[in-house]
N, C-alpha and C. Protein backbone atom coordinates (compact mmCIF):
# COMPACT_ATOMS: atom_id res chain seq x y z
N UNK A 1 -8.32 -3.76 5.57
CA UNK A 1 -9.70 -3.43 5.23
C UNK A 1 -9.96 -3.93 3.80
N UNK A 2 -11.15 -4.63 3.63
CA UNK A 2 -11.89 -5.24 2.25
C UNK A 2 -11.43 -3.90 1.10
N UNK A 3 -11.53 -4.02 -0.09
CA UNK A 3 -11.30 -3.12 -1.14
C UNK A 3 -12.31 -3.67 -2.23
N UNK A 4 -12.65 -2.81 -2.90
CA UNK A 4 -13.73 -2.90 -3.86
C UNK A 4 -13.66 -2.03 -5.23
N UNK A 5 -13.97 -2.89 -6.08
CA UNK A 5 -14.44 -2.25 -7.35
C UNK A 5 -15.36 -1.91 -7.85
N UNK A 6 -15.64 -0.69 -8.42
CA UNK A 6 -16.92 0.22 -8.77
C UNK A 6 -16.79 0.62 -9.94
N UNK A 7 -17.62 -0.02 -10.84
CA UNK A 7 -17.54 -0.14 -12.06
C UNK A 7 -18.97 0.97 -12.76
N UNK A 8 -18.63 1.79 -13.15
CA UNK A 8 -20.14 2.88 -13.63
C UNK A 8 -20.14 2.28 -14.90
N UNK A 9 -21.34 1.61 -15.13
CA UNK A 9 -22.10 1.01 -16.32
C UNK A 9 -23.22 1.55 -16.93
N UNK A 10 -23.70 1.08 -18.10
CA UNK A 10 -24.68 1.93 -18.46
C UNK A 10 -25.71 1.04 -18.13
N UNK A 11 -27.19 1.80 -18.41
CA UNK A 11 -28.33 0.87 -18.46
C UNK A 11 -28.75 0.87 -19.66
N UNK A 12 -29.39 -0.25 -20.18
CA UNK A 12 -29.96 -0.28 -21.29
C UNK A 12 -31.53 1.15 -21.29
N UNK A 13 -30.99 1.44 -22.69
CA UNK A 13 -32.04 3.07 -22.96
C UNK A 13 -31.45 4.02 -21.90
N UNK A 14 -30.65 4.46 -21.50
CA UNK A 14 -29.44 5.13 -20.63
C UNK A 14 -29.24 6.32 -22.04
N UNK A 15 -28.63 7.18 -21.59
CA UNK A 15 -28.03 8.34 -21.76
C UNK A 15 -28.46 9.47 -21.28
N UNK A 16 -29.23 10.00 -21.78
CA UNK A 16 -29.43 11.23 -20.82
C UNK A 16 -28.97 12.82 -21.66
N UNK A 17 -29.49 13.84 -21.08
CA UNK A 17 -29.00 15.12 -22.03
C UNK A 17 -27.49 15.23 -21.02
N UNK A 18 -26.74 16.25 -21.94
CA UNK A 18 -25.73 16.66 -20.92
C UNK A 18 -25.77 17.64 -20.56
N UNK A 19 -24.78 17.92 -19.91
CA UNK A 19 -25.27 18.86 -18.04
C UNK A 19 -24.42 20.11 -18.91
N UNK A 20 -25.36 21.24 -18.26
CA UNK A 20 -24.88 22.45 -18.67
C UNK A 20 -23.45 23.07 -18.41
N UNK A 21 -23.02 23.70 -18.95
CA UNK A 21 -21.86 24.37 -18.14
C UNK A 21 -21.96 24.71 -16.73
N UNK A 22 -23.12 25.37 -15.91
CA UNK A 22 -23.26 25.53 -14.72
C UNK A 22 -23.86 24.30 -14.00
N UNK A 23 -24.29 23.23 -14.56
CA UNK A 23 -25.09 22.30 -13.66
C UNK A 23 -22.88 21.11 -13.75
N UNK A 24 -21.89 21.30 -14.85
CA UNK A 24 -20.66 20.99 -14.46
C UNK A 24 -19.92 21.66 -13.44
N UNK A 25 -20.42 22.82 -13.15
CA UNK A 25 -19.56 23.29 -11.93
C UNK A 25 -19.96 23.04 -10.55
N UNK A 26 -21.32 22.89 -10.41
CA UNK A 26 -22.31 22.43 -9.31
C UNK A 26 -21.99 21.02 -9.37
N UNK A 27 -21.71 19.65 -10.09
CA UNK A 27 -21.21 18.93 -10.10
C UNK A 27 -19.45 18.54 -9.70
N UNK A 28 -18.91 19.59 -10.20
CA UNK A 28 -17.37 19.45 -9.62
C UNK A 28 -17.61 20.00 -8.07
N UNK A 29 -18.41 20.66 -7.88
CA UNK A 29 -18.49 21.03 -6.17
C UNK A 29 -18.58 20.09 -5.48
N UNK A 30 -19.27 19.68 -5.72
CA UNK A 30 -20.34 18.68 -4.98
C UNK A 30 -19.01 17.09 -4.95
N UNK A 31 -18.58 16.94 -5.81
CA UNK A 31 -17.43 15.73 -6.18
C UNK A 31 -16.38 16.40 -5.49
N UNK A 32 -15.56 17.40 -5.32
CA UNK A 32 -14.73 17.62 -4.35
C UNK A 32 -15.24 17.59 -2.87
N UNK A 33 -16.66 17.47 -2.73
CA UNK A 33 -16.45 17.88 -0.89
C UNK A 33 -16.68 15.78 -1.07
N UNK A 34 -17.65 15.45 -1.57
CA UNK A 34 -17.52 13.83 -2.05
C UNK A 34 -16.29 13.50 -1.40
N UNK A 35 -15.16 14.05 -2.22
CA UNK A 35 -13.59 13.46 -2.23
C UNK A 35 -13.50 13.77 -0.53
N UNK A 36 -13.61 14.73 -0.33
CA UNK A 36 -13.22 14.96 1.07
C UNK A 36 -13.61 13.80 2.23
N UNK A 37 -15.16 14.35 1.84
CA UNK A 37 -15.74 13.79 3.28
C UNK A 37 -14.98 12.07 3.02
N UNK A 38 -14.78 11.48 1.88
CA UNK A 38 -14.62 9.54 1.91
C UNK A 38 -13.00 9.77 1.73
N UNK A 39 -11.98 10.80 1.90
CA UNK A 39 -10.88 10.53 1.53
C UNK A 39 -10.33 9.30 1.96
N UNK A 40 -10.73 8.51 3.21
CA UNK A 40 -9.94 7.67 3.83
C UNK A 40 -10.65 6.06 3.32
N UNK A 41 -11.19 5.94 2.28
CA UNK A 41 -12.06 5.09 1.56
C UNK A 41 -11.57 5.13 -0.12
N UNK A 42 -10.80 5.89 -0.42
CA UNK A 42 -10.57 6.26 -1.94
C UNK A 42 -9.19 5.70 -1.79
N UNK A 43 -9.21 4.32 -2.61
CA UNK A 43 -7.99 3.99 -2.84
C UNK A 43 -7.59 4.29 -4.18
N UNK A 44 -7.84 3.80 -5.12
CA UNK A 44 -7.60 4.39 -6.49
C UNK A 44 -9.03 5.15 -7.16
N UNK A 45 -9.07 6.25 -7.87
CA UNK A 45 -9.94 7.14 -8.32
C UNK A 45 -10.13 6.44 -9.63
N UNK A 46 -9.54 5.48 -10.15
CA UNK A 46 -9.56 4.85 -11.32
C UNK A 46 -9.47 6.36 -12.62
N UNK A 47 -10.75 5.72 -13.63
CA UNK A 47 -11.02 6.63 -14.67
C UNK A 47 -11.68 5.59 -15.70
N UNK A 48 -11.86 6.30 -17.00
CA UNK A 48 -12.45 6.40 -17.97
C UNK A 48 -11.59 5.24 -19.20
N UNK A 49 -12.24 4.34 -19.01
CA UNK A 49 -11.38 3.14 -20.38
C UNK A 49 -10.76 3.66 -21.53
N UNK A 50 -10.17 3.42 -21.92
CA UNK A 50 -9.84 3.13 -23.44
C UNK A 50 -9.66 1.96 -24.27
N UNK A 51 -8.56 2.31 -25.46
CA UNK A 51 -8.73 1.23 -26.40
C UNK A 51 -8.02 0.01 -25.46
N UNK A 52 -8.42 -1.21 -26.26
CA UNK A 52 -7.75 -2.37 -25.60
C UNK A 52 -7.89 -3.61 -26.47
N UNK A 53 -7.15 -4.77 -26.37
CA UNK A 53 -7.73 -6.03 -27.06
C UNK A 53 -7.57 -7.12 -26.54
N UNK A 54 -8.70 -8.13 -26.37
CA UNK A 54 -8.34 -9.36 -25.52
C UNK A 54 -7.14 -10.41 -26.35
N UNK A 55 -6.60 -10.88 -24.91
CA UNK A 55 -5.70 -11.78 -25.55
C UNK A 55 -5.82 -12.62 -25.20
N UNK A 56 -5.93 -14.15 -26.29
CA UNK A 56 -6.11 -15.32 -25.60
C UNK A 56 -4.94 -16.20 -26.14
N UNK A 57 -5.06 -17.27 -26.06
CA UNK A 57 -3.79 -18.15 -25.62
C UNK A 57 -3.57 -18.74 -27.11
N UNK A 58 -4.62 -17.93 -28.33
CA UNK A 58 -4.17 -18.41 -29.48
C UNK A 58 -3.73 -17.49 -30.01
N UNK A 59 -4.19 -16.66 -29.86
CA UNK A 59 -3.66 -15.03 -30.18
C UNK A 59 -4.18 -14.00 -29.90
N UNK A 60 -3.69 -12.58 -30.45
CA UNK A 60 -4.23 -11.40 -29.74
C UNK A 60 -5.30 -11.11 -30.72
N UNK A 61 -6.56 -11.26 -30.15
CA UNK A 61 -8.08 -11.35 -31.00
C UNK A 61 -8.48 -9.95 -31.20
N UNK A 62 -8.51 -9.65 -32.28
CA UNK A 62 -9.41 -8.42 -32.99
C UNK A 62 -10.65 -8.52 -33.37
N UNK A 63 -11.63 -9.57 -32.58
CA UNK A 63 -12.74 -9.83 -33.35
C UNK A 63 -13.90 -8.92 -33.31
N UNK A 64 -14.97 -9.61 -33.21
CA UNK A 64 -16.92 -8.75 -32.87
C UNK A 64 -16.92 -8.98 -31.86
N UNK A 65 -16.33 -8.48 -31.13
CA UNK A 65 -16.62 -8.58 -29.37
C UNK A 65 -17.02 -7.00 -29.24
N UNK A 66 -17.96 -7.21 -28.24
CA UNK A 66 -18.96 -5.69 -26.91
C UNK A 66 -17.77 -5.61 -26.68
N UNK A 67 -17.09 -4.45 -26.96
CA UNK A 67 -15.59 -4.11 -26.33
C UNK A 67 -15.98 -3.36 -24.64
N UNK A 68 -15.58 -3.29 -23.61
CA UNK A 68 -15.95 -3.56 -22.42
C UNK A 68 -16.46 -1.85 -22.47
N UNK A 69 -15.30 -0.61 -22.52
CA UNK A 69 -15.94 0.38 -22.74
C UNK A 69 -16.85 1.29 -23.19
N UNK A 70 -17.36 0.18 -23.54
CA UNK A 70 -19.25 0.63 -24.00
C UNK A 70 -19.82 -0.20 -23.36
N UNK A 71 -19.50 -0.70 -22.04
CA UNK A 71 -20.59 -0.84 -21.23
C UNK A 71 -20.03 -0.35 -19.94
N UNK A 72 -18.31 -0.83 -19.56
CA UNK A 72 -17.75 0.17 -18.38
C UNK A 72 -17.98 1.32 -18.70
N UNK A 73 -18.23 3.05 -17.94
CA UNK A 73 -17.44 4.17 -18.35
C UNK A 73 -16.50 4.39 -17.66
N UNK A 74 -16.44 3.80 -16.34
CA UNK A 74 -15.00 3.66 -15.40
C UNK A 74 -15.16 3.31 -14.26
N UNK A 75 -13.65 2.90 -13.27
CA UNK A 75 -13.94 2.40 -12.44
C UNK A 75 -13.44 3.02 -11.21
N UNK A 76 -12.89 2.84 -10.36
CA UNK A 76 -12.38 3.15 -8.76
C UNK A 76 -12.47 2.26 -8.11
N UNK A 77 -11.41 2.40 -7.15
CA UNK A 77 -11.52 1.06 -5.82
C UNK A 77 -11.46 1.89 -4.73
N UNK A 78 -12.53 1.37 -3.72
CA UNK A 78 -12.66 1.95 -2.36
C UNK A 78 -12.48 0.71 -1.53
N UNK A 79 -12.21 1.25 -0.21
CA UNK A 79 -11.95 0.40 1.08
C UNK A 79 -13.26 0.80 1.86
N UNK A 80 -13.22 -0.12 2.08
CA UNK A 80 -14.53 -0.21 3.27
C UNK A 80 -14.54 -1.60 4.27
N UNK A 81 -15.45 -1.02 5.56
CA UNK A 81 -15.25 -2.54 6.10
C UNK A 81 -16.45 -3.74 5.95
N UNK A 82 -17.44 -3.03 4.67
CA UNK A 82 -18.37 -3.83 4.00
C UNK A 82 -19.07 -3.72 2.89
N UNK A 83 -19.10 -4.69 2.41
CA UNK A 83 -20.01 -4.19 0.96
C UNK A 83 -21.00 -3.20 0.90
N UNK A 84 -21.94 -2.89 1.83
CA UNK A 84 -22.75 -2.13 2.65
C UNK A 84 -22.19 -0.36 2.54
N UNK A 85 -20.92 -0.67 3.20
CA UNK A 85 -20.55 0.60 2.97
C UNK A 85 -19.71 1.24 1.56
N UNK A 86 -19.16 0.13 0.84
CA UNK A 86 -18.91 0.70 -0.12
C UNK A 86 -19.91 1.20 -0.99
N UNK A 87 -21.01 0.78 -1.18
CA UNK A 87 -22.10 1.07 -1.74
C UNK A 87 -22.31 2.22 -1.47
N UNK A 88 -22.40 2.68 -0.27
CA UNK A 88 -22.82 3.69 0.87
C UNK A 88 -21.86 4.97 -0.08
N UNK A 89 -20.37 4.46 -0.08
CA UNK A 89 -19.47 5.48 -1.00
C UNK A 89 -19.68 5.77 -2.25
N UNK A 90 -20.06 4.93 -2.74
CA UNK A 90 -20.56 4.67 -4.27
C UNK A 90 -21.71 5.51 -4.56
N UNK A 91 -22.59 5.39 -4.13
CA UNK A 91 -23.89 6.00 -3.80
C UNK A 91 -23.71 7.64 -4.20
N UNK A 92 -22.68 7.82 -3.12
CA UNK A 92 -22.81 9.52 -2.97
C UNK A 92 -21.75 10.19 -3.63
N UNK A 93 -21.20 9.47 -4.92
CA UNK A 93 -20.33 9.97 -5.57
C UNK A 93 -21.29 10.60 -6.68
N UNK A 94 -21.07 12.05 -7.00
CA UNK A 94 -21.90 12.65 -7.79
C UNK A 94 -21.57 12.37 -9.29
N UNK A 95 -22.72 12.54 -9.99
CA UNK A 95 -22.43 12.47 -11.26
C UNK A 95 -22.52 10.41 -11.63
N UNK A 96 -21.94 9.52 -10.42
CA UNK A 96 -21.92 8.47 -10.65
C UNK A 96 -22.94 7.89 -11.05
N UNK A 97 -23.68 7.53 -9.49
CA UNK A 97 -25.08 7.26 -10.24
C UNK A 97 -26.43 8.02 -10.77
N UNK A 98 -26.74 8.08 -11.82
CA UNK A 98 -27.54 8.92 -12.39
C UNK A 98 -28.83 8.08 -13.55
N UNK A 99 -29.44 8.75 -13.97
CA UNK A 99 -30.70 8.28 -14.99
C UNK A 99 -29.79 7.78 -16.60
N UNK A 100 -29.60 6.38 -16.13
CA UNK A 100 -29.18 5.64 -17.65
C UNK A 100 -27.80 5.02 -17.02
N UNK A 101 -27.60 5.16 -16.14
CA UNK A 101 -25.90 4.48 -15.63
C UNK A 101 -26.18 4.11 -14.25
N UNK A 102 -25.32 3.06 -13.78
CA UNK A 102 -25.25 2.99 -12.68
C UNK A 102 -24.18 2.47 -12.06
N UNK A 103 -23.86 2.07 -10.83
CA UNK A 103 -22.47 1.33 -10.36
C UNK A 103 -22.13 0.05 -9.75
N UNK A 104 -21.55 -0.45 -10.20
CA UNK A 104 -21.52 -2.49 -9.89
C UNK A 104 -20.59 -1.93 -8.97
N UNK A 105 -20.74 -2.60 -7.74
CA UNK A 105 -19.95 -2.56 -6.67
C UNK A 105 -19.20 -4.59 -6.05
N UNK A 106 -17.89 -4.56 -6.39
CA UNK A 106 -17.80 -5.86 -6.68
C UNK A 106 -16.83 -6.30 -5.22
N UNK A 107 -16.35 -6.86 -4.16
CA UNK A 107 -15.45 -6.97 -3.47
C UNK A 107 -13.92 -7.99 -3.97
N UNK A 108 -12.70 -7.11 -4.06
CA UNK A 108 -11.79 -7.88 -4.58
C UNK A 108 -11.67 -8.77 -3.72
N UNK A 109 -11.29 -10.20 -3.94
CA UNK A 109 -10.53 -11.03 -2.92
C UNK A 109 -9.22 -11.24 -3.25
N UNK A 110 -8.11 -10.92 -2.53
CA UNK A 110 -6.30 -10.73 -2.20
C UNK A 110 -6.01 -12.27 -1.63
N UNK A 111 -5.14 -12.55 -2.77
CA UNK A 111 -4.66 -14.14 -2.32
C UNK A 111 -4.07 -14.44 -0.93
């Protein structure tokens, strides 16, 4: 089965207030039955970037580069048997897509 990457990005003028203590627990609800109902679609749950530095073939560059995690906030790979439906997974992951972010849904290709 195809596998895919889901990348939650921001939108430009994106952020948003943050969610109350009770609108986070109504959110973790809602993301565990998520997990459930697509368990057989969740290949890696990914997560949340950190530090990093590109390396190129002259050296390991510290420059003015958009470092990727300010525009990734994270990723996951799902299986599906179409772009269609990964979306479909993507979609109904809570908290994912929301007002100021959204999710690039990319299909890996395996040599």
């Amino acid at each position: 089965m195809p596998k895919y990457l889901c990348m939650q990005r921001s939108l430009p003028g994106g952020g948003g207030e943050k969610p109350s203590p009770a609108q986070m627990q109504e959110m973790y609800a809602k993301f565990a039955a998520w997990q459930r109902k697509f368990k057989q679609n969740l290949v890696d749950m990914g997560g949340k970037l950190g530090d990093g530095r590109l390396v190129t073939t002259e050296s390991t560059a510290d420059g003015p580069f958009v470092e990727v995690k300010e525009l990734v906030g994270g990723y996951m790979i799902v299986s599906a048997e179409s772009l269609e439906e990964a979306i479909e997974v993507a979609r109904e992951c809570p908290g994912l897509v929301r007002p100021g972010s959204g999710v690039e849904v990319i299909e890996i290709h395996s040599p």
